[in-house]
Protein backbone atom coordinates (compact mmCIF):
# COMPACT_ATOMS: atom_id res chain seq x y z
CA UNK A 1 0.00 0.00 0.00
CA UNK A 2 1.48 3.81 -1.03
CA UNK A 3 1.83 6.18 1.84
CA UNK A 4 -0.64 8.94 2.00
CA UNK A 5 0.15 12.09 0.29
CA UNK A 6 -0.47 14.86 2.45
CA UNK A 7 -0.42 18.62 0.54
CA UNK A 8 0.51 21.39 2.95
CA UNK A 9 -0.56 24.93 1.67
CA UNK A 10 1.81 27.55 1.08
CA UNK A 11 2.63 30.97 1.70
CA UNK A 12 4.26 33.48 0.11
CA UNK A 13 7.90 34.57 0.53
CA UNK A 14 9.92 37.74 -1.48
CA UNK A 15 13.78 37.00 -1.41
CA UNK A 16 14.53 39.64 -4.22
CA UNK A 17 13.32 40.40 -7.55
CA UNK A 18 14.14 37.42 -9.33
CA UNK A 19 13.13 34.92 -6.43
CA UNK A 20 9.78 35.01 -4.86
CA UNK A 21 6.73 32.43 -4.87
CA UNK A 22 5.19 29.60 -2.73
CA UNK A 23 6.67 29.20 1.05
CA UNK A 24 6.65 26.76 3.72
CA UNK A 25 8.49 26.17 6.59
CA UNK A 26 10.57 23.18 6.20
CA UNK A 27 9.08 21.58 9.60
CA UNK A 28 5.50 20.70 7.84
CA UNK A 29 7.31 18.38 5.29
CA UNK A 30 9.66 17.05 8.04
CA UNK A 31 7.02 15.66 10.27
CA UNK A 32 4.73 14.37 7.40
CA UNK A 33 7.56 12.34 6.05
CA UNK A 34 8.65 11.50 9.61
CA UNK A 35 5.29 10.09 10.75
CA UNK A 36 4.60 8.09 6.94
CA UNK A 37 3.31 10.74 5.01
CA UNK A 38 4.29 12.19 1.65
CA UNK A 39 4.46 15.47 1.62
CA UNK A 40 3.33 18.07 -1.37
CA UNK A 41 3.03 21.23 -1.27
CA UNK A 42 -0.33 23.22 -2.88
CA UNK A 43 0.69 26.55 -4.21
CA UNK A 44 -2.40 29.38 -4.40
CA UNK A 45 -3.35 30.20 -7.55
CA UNK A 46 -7.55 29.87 -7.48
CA UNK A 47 -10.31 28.38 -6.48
CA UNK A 48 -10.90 25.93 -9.27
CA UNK A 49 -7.29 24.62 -9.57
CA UNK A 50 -6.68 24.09 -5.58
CA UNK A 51 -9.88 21.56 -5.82
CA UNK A 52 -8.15 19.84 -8.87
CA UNK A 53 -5.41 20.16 -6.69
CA UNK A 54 -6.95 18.03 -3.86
CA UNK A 55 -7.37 14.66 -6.47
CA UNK A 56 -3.93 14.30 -5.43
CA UNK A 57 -4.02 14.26 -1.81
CA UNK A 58 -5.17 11.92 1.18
CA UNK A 59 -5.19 15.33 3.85
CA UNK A 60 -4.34 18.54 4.02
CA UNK A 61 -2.68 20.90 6.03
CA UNK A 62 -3.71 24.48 6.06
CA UNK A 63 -0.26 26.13 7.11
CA UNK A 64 0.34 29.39 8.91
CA UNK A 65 1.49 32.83 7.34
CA UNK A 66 0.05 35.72 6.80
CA UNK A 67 -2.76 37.50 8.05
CA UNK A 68 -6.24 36.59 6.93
CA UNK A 69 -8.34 39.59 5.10
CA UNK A 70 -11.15 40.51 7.82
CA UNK A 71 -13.29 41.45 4.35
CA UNK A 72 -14.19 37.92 4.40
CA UNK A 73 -15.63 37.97 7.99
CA UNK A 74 -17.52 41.34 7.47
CA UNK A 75 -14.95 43.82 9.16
CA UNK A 76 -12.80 46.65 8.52
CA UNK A 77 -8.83 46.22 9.05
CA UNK A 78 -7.63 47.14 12.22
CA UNK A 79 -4.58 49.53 12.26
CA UNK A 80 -2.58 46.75 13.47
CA UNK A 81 -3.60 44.39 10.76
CA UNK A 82 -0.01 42.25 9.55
CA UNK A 83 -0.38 41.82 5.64
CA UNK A 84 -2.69 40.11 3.73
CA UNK A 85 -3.33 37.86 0.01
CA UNK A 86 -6.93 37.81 -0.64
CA UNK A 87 -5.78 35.37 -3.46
CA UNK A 88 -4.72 32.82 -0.58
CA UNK A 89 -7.35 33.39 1.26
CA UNK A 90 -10.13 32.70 -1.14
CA UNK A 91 -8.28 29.59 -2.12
CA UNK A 92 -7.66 28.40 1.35
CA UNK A 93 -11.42 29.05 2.31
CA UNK A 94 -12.25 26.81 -0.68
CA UNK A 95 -10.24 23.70 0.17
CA UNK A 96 -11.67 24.03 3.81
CA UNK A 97 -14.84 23.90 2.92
CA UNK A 98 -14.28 20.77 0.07
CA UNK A 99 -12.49 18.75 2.51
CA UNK A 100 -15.38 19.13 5.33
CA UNK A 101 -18.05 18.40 2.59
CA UNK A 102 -15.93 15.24 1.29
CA UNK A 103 -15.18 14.20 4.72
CA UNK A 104 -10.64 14.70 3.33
CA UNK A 105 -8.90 14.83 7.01
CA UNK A 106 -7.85 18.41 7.74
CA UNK A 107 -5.62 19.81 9.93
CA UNK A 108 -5.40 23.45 10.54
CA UNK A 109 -2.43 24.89 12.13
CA UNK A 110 -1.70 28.83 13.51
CA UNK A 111 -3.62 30.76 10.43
CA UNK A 112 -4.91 27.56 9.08
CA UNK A 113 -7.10 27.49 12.36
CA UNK A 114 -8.53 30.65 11.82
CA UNK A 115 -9.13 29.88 7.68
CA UNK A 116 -10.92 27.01 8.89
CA UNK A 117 -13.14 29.22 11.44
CA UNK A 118 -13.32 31.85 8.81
CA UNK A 119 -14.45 29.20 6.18
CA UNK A 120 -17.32 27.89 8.41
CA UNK A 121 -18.42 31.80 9.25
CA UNK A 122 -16.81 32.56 12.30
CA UNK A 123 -14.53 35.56 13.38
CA UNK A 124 -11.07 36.61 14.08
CA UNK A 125 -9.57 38.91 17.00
CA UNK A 126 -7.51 40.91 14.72
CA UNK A 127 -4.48 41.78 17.36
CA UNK A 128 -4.39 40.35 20.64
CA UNK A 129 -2.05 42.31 22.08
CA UNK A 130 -3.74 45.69 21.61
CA UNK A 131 -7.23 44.45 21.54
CA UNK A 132 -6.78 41.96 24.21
CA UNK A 133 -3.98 43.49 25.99
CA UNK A 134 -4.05 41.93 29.46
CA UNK A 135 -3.80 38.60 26.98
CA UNK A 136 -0.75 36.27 27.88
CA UNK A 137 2.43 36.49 25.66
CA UNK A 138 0.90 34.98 22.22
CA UNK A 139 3.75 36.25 20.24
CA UNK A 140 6.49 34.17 21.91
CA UNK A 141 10.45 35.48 22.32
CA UNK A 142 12.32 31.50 22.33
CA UNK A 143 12.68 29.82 19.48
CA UNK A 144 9.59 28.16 18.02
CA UNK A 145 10.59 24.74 18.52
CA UNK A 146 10.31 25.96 22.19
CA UNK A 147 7.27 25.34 24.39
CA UNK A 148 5.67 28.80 26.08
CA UNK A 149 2.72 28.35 27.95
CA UNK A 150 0.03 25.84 28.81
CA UNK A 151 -3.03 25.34 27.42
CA UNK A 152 -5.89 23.54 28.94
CA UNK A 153 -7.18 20.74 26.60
CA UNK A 154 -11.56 19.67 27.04
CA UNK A 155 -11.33 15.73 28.25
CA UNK A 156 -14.13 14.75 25.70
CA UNK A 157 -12.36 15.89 22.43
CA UNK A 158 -9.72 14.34 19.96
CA UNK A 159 -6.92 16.42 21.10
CA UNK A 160 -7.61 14.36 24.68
CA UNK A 161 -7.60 11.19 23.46
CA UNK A 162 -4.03 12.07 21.53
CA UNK A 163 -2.48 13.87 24.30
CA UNK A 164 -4.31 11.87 26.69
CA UNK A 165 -3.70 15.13 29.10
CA UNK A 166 -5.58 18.12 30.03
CA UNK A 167 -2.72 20.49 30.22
CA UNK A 168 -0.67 20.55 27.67
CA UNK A 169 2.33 22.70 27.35
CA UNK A 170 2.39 24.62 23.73
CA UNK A 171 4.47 27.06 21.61
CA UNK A 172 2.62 30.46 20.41
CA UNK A 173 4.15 32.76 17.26
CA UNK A 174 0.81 34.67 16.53
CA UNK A 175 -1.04 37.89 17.08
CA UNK A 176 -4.38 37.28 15.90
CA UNK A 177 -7.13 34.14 17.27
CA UNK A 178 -10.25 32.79 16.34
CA UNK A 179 -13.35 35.73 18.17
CA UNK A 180 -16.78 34.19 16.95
CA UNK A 181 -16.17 30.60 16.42
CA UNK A 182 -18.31 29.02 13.80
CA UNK A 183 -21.47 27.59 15.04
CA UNK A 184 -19.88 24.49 13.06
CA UNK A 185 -17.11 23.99 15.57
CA UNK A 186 -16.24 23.60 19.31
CA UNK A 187 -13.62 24.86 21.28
CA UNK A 188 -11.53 21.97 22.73
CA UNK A 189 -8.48 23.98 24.37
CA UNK A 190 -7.56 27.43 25.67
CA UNK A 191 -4.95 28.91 27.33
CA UNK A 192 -4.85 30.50 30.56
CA UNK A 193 -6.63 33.90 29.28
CA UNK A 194 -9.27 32.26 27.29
CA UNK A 195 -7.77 32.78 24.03
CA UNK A 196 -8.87 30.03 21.55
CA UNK A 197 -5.86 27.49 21.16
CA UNK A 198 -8.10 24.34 19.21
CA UNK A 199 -11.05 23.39 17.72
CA UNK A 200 -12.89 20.61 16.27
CA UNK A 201 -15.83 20.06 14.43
CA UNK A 202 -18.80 19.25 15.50
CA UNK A 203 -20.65 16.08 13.32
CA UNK A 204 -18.34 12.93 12.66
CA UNK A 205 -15.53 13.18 10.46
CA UNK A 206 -12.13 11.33 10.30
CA UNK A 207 -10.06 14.39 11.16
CA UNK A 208 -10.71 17.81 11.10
CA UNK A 209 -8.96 19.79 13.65
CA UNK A 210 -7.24 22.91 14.07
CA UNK A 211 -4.86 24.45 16.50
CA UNK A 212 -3.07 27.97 17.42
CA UNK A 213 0.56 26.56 17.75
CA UNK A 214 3.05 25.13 15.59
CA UNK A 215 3.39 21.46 16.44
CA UNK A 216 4.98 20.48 13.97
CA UNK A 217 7.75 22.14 15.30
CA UNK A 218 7.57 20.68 18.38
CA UNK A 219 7.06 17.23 17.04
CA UNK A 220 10.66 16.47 16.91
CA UNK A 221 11.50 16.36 20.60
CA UNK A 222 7.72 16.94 21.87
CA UNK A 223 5.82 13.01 21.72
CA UNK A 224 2.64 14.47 22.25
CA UNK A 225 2.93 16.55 19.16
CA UNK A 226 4.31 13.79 17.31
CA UNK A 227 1.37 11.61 18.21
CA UNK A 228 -1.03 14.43 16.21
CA UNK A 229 0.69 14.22 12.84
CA UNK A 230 0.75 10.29 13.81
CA UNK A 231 -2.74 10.16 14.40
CA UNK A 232 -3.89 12.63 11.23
CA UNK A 233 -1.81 10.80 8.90
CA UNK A 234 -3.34 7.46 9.96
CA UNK A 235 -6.44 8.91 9.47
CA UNK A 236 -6.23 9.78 6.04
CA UNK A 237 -5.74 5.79 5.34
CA UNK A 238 -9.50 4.87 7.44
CA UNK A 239 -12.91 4.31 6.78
CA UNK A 240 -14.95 7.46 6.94
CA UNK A 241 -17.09 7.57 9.82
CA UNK A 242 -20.67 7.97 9.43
């Protein structure tokens, strides 16, 4: 049997004139192909050619980067807002929503939780630390393949049963959250200020998940992390629940 290809999406990265295009951090294709997985990684271009896109893949990950547009959840930009690609956006929003209708595990990580929320019409907190300012330090100052704080995990959820913990200790490189969350979802984790940190949803599905952090850059030295690729790889290979 072939090992399941998992596409990662991509952001977007400027070197110099002559050498720009699709980004991602090298630690999404590390742990795919560490825990079984093939990685491939699904460069934005539109709409239509991301779903021809997903023929090729078992799962997806929905990768962090940049900023989401709060157009697309029916707000103005805040002053703080980082920057944005409505072209990613659009086609991220897209492949969310196919792989929830086609029941195509999906695991959204940093910005790829709040696509996912977005996606599903839910909201975003467009800069914790000046609209939430007595937040905890979200925007962490160690390394990312550092742990920062702790995040309390709900005992009847998926993340549980991987972890098999309710405090889990996590890394944190962002400055915006999920606000609103989609009626579709249900928060299974927050940290110690009540800032979103995971989600799932809510009917039966084989995997569709998304957290704040970066585990995937934990994953290396960090078992529990490891486990969650582990576990969303595996599931790309099951039956479908019904």
């Amino acid at each position: 049997m072939r090992k399941p290809v998992i596409g990662i999406t991509s952001a977007y990265v400027k070197h110099n004139e002559n050498m720009e295009g699709a980004y991602v951090h090298h630690d999404y294709h590390k742990v795919v192909a560490a825990n079984g997985g093939i990685p491939i990684i699904l460069p934005y271009i539109n709409p239509e050619m991301a779903l021809e896109m997903l023929s090729l893949v078992d799962a997806i990950i929905l990768s962090g980067g940049e900023d989401v547009d709060p157009g697309l959840y029916g707000q103005d930009p805040h002053q703080n807002l980082g920057p944005t690609i409505l072209e990613r956006d659009l086609v991220e929003i897209a492949i969310a929503r196919y792989a929830i209708e086609h029941d195509i595990p999906l695991l959204g990580i940093c910005r790829g939780s709040q696509i996912l929320n977005v996606a599903l019409g839910g909201t975003l907190i467009q800069d914790l630390p000046s609209q939430m300012p007595e937040s905890i330090q979200h925007g962490q100052k160690v390394a990312r393949d550092k742990d920062s704080h702790w995040i309390s995990v709900s005992p009847d959820s998926k993340l549980f049963q991987i972890f098999g913990s309710e405090r889990v200790r996590v890394n944190s490189i962002h400055h915006q959250a999920l606000d609103i969350v989609a009626d579709d979802l249900r928060v299974v984790a927050r940290s110690a200020d009540g800032i979103v940190e995971a989600v799932e949803y809510v009917k039966p599905s084989r995997f569709t998940v998304g957290v704040q952090w970066h585990p995937e850059s934990l994953a290396p030295t960090n078992e529990a992390m490891n486990r969650l690729f582990k576990e969303f790889i595996a599931s790309s290979v099951k039956v479908p629940v019904f």
